[in-house]
PDB file of N, CA and C in Angstrom:
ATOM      1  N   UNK A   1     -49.319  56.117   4.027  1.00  0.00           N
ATOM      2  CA  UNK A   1     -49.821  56.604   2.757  1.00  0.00           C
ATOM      3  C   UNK A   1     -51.350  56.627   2.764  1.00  0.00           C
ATOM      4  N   UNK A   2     -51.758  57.583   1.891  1.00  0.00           N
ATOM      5  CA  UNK A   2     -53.405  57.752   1.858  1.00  0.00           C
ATOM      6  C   UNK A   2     -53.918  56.680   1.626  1.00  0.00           C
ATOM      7  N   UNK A   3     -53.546  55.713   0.114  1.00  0.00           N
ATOM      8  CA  UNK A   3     -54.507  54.723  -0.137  1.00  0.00           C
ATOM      9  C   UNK A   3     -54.407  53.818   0.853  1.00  0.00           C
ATOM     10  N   UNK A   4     -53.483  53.843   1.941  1.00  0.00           N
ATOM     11  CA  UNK A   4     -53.487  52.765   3.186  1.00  0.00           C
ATOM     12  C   UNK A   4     -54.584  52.809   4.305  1.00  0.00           C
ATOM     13  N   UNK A   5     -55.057  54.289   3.953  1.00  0.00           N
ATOM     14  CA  UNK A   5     -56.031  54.290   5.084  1.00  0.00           C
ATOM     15  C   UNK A   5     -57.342  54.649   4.443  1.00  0.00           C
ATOM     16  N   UNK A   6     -57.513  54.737   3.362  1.00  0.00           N
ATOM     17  CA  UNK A   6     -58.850  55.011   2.438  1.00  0.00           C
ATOM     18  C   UNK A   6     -58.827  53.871   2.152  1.00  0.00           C
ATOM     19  N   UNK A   7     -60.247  53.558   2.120  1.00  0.00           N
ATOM     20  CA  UNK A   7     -60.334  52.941   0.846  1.00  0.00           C
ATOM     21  C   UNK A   7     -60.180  52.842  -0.711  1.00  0.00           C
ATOM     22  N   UNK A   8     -60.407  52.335  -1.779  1.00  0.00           N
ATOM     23  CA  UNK A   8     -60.145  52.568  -3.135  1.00  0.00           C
ATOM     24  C   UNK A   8     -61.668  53.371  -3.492  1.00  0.00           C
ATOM     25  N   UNK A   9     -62.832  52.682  -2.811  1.00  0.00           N
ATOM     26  CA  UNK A   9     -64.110  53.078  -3.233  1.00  0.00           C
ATOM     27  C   UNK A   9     -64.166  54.570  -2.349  1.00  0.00           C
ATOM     28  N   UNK A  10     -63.339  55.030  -1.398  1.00  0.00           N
ATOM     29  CA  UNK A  10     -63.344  56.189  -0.669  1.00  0.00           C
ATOM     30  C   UNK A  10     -63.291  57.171  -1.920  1.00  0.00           C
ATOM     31  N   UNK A  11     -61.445  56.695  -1.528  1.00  0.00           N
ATOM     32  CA  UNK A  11     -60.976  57.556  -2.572  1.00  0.00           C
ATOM     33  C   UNK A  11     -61.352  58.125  -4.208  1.00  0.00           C
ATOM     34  N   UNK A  12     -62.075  56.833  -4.995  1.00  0.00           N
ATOM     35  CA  UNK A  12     -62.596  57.221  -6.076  1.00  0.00           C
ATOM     36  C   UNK A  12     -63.842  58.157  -6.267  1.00  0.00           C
ATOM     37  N   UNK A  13     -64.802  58.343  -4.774  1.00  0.00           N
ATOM     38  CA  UNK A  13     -65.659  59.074  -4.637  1.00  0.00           C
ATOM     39  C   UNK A  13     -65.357  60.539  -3.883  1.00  0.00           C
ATOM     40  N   UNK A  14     -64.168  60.798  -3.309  1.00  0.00           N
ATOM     41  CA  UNK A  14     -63.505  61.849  -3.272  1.00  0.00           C
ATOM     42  C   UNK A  14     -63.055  62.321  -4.406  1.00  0.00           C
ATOM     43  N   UNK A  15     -62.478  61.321  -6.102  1.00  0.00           N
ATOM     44  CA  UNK A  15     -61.921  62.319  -6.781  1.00  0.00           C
ATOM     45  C   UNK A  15     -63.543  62.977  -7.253  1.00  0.00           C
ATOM     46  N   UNK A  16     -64.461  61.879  -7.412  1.00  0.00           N
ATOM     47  CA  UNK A  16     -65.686  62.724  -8.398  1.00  0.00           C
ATOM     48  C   UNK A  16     -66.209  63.684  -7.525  1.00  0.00           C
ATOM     49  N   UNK A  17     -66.517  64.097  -5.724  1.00  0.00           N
ATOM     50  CA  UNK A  17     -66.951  64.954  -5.846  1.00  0.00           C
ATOM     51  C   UNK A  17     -65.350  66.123  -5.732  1.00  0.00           C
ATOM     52  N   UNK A  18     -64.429  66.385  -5.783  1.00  0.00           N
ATOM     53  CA  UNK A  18     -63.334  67.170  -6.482  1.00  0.00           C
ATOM     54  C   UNK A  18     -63.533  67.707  -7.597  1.00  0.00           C
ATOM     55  N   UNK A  19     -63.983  66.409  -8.833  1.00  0.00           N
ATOM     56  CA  UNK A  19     -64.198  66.657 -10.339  1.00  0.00           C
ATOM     57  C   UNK A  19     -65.297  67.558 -10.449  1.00  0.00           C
ATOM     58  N   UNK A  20     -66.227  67.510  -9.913  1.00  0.00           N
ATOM     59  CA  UNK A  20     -67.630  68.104  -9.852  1.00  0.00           C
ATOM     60  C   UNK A  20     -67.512  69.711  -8.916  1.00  0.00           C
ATOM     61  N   UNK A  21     -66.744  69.921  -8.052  1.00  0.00           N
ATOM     62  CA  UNK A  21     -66.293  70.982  -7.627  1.00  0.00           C
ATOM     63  C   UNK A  21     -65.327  71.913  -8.935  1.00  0.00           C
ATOM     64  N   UNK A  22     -64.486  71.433  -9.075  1.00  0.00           N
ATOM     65  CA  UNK A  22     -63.805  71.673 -11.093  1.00  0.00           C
ATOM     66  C   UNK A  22     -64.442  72.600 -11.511  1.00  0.00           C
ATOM     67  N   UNK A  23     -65.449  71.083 -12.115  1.00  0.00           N
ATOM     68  CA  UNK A  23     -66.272  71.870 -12.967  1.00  0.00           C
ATOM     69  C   UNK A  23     -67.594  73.076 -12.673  1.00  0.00           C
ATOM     70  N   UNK A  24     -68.069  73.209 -11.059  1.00  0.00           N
ATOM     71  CA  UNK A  24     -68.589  74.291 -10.830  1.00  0.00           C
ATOM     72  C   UNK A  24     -67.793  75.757 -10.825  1.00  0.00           C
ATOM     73  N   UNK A  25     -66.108  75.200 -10.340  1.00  0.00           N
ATOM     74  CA  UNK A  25     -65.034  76.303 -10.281  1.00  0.00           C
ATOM     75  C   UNK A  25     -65.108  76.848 -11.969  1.00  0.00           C
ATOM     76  N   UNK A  26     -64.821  75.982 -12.334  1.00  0.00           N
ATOM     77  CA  UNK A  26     -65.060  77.012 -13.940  1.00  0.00           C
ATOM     78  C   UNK A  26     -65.962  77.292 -14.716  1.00  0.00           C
ATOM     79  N   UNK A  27     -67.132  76.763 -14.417  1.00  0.00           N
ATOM     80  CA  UNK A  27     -68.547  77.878 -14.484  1.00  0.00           C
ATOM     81  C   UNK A  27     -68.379  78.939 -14.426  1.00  0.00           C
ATOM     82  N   UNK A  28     -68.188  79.071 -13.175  1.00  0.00           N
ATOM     83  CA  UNK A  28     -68.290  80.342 -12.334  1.00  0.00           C
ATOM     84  C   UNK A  28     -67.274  81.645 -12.866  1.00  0.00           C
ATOM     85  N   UNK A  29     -65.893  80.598 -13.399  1.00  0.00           N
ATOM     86  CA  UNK A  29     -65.307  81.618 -14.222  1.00  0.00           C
ATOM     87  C   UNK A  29     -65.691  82.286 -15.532  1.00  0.00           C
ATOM     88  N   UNK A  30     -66.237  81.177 -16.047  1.00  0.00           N
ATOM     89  CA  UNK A  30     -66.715  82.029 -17.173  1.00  0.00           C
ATOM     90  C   UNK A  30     -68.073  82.533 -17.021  1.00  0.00           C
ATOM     91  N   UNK A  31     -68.625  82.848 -15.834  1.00  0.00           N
ATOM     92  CA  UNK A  31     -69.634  83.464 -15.927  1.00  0.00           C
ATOM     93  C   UNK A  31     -69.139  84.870 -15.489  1.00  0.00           C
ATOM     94  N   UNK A  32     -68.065  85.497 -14.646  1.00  0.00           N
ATOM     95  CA  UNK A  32     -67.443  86.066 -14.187  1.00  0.00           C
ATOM     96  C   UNK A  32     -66.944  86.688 -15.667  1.00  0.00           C
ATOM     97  N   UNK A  33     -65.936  85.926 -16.432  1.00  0.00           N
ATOM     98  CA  UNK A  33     -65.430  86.490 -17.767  1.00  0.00           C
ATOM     99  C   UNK A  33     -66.427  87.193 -18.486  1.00  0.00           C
ATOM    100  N   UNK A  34     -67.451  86.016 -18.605  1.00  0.00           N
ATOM    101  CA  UNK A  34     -68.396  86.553 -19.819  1.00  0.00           C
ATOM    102  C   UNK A  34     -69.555  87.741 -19.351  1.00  0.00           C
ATOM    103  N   UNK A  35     -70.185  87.696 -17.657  1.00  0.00           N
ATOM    104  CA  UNK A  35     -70.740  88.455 -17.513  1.00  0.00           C
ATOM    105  C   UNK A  35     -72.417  88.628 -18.314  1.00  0.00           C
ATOM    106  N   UNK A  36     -72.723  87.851 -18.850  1.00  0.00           N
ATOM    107  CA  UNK A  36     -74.000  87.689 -19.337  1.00  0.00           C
ATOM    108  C   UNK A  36     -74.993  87.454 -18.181  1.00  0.00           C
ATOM    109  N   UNK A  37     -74.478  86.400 -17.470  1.00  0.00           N
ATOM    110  CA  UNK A  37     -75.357  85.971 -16.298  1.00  0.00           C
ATOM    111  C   UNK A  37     -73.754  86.143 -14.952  1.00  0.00           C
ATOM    112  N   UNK A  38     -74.319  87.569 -14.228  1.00  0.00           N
ATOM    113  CA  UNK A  38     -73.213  88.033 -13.135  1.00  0.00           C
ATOM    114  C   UNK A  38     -73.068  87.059 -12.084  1.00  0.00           C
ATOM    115  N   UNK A  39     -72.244  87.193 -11.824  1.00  0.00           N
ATOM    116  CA  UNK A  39     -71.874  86.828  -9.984  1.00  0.00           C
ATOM    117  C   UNK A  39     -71.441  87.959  -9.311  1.00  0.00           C
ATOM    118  N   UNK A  40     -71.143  87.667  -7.865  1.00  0.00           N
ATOM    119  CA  UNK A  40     -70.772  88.710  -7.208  1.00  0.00           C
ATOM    120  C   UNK A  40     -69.012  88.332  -7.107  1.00  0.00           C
ATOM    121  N   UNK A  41     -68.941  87.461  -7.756  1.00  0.00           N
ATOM    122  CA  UNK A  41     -67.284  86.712  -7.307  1.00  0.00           C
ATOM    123  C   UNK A  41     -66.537  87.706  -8.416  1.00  0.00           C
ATOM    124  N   UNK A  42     -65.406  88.156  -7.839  1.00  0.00           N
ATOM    125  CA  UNK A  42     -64.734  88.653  -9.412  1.00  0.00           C
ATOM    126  C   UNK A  42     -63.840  87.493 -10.271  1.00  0.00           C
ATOM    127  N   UNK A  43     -63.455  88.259 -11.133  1.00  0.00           N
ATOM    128  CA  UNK A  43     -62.557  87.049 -12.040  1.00  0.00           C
ATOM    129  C   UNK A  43     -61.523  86.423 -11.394  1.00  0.00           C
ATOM    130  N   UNK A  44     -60.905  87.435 -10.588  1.00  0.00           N
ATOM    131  CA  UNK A  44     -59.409  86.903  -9.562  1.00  0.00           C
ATOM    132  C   UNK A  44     -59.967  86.051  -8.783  1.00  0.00           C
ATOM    133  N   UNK A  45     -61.211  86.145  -8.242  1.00  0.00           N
ATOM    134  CA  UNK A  45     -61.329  85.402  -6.738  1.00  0.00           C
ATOM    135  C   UNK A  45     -61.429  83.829  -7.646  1.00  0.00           C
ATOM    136  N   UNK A  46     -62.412  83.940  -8.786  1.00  0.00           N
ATOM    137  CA  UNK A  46     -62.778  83.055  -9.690  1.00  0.00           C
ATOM    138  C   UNK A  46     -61.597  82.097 -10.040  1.00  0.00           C
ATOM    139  N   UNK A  47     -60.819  82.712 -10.714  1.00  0.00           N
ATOM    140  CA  UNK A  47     -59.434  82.165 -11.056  1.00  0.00           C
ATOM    141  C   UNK A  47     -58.920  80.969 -10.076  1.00  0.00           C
ATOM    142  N   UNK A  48     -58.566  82.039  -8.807  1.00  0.00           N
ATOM    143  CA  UNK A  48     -58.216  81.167  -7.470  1.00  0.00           C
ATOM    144  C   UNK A  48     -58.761  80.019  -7.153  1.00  0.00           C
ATOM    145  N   UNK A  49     -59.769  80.282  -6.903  1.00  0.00           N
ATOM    146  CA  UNK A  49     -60.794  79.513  -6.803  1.00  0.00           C
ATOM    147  C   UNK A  49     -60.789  77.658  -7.710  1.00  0.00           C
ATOM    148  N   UNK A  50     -60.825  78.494  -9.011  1.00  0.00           N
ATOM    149  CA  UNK A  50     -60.306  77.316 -10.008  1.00  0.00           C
ATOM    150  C   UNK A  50     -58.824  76.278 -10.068  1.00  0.00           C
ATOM    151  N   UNK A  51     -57.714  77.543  -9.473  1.00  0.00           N
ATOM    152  CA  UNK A  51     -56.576  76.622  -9.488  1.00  0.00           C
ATOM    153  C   UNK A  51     -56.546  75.778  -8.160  1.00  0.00           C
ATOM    154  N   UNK A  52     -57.630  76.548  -7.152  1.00  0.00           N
ATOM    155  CA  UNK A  52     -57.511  75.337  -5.924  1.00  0.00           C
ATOM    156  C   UNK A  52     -58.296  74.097  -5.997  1.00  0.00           C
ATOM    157  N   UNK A  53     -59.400  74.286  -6.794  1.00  0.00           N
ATOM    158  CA  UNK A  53     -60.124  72.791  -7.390  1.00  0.00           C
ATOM    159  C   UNK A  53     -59.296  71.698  -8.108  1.00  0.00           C
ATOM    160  N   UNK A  54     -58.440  72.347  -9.270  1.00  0.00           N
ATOM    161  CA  UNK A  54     -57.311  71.653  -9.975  1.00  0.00           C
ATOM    162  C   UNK A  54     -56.888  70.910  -8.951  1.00  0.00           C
ATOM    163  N   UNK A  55     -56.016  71.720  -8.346  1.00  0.00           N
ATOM    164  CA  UNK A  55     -55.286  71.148  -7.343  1.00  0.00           C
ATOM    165  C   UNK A  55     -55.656  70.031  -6.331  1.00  0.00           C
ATOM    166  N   UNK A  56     -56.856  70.146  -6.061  1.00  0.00           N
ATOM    167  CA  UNK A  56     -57.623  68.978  -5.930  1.00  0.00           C
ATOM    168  C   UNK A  56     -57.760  68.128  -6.483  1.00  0.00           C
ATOM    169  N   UNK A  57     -58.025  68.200  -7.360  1.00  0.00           N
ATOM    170  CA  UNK A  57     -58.866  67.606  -8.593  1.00  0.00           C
ATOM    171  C   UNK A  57     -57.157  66.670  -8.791  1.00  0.00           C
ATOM    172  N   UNK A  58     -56.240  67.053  -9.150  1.00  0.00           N
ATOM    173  CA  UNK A  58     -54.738  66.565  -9.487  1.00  0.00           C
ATOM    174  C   UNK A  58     -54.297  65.361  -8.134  1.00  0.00           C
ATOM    175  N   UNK A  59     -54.388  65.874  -6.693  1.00  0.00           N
ATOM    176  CA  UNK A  59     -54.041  65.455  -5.837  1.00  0.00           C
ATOM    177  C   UNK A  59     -54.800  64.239  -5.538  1.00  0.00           C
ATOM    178  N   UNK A  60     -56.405  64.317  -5.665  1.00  0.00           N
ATOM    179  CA  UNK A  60     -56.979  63.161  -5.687  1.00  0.00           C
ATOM    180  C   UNK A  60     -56.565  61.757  -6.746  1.00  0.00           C
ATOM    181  N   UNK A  61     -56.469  62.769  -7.924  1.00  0.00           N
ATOM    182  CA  UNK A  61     -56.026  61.828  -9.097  1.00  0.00           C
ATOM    183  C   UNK A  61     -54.955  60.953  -9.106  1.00  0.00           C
ATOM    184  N   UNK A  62     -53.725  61.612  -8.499  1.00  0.00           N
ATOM    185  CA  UNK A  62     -52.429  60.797  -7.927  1.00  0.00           C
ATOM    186  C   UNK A  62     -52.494  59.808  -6.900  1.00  0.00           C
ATOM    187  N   UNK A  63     -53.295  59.897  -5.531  1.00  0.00           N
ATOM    188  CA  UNK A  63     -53.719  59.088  -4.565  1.00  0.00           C
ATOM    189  C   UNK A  63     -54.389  57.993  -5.335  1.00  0.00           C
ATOM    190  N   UNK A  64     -55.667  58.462  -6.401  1.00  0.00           N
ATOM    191  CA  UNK A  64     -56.234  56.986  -6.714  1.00  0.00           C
ATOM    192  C   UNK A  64     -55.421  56.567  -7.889  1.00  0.00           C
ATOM    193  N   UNK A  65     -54.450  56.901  -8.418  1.00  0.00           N
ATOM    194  CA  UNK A  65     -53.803  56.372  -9.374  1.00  0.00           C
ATOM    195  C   UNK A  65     -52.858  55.136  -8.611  1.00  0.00           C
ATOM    196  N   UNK A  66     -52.334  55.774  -7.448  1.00  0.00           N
ATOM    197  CA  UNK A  66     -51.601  54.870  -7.062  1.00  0.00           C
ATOM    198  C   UNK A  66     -52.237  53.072  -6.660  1.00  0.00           C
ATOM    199  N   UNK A  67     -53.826  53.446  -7.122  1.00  0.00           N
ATOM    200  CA  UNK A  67     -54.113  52.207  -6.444  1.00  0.00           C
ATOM    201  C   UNK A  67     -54.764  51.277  -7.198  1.00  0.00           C
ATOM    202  N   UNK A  68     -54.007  51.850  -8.522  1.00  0.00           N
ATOM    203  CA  UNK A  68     -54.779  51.457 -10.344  1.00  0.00           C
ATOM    204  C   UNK A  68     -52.992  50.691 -10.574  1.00  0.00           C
ATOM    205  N   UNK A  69     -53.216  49.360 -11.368  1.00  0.00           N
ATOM    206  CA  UNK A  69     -51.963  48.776 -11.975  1.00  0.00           C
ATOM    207  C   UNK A  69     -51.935  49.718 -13.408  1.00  0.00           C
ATOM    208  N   UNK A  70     -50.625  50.176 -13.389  1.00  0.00           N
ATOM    209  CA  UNK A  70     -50.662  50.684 -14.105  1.00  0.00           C
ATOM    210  C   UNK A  70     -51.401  51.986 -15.305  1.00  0.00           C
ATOM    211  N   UNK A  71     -51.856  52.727 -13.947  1.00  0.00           N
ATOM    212  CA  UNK A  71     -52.831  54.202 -14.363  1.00  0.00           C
ATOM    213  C   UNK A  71     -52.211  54.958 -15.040  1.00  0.00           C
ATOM    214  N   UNK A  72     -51.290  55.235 -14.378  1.00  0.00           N
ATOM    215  CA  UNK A  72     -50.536  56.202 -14.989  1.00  0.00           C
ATOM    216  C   UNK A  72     -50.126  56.478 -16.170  1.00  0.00           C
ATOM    217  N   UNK A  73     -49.430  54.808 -16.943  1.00  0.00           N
ATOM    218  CA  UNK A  73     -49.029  54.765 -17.693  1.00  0.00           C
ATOM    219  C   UNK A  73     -50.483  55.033 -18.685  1.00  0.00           C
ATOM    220  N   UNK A  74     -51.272  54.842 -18.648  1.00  0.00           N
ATOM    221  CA  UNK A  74     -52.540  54.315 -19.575  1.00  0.00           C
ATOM    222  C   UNK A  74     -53.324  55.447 -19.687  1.00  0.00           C
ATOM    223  N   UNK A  75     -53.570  56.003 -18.438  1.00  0.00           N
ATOM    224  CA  UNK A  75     -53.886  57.564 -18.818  1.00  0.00           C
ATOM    225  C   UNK A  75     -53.058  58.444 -19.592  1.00  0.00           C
ATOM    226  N   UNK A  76     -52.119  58.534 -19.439  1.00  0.00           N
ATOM    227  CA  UNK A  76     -50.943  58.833 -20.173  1.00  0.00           C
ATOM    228  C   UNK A  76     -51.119  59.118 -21.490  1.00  0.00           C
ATOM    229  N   UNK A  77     -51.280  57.841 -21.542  1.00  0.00           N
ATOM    230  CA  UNK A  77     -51.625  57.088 -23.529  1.00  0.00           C
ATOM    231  C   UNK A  77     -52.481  57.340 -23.683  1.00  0.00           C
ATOM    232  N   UNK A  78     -53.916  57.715 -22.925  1.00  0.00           N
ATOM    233  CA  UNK A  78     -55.300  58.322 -23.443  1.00  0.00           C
ATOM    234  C   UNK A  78     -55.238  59.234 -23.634  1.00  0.00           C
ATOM    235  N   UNK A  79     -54.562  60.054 -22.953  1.00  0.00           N
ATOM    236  CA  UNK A  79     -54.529  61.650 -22.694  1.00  0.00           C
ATOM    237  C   UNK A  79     -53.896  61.847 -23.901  1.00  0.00           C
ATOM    238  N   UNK A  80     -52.697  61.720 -24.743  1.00  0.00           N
ATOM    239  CA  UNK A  80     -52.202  62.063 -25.951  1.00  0.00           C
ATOM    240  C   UNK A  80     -52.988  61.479 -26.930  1.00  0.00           C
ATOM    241  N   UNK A  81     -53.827  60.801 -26.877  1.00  0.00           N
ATOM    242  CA  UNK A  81     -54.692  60.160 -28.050  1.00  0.00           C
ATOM    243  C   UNK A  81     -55.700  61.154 -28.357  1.00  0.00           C
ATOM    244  N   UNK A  82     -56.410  61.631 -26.938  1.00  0.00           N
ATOM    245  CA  UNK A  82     -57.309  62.245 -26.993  1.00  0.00           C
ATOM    246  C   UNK A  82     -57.213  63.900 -27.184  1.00  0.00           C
ATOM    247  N   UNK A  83     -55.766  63.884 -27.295  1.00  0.00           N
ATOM    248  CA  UNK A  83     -55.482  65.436 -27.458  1.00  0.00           C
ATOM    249  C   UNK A  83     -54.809  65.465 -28.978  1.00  0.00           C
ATOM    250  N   UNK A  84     -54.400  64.376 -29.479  1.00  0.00           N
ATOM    251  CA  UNK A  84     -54.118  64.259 -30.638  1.00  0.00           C
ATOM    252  C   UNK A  84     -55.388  64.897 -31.523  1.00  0.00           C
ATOM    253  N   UNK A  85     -56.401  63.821 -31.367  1.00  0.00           N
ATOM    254  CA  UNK A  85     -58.001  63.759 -32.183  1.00  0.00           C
ATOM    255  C   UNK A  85     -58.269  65.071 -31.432  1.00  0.00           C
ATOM    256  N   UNK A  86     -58.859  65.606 -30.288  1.00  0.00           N
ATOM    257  CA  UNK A  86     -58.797  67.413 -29.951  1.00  0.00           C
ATOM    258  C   UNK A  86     -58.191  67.886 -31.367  1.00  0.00           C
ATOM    259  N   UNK A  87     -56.643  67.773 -31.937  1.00  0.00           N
ATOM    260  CA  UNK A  87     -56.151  68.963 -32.420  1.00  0.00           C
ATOM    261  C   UNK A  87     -56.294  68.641 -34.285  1.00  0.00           C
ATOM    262  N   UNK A  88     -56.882  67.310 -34.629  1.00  0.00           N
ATOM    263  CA  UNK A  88     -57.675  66.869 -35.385  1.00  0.00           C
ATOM    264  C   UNK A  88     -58.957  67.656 -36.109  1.00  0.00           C
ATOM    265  N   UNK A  89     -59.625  67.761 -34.958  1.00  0.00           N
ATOM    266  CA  UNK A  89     -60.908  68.516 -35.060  1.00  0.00           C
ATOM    267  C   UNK A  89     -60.888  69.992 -35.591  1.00  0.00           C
ATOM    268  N   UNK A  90     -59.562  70.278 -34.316  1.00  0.00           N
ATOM    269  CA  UNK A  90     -59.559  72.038 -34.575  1.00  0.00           C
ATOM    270  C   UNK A  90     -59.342  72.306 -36.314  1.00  0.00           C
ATOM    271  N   UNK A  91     -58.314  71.363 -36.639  1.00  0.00           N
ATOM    272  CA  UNK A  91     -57.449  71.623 -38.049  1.00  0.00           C
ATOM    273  C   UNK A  91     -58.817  71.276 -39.337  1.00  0.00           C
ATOM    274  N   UNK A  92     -59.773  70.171 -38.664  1.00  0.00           N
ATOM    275  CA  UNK A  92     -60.973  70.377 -39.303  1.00  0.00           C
ATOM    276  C   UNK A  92     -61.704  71.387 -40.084  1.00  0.00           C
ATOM    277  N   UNK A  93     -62.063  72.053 -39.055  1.00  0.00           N
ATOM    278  CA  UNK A  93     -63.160  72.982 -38.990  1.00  0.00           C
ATOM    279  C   UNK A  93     -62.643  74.136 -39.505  1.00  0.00           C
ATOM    280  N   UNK A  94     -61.368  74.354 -40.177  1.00  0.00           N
ATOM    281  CA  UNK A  94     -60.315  75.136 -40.902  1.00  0.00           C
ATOM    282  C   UNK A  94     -59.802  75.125 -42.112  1.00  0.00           C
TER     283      UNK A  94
END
């Protein structure tokens, strides 16, 4: 298994630069969408591009989860908290 041969401090610095790849992948898309400031990338390549960062971005997340007591579960529980208050806001501003 991965976390057997990484380290934990490896692996946690593989997911951030992943995370940081992400978030340049979807820059780039919406600069592509929006076209204000061009690229030469089109939206498709863009797209791609983005679901292979995810995919990263996901795969790293599972490797270092496995090496967290109980991550999963707890992210879990953040993630619906924090998407709860997300849909909070929207109903706000409405």
């Amino acid at each position: 298994m991965i976390p057997e041969e990484l380290a934990q401090t490896e692996l946690l610095c593989m997911l951030a630069e992943e995370s940081n790849e992400l978030s340049q992948a979807a820059l780039k898309l919406r600069r592509a969408i929006d076209g204000s400031n061009p690229t030469p990338k089109t939206v498709d390549e863009c797209k791609r591009a983005l679901i292979e960062e995810m995919a990263d971005v996901m795969l790293c997340y599972s490797v270092v989860d496995l090496t967290l007591s109980d991550g999963f579960k707890a992210a879990n529980q953040t993630k619906r908290q924090k998407y709860l208050r997300w849909m909070e806001r929207l109903n706000e501003r409405n």
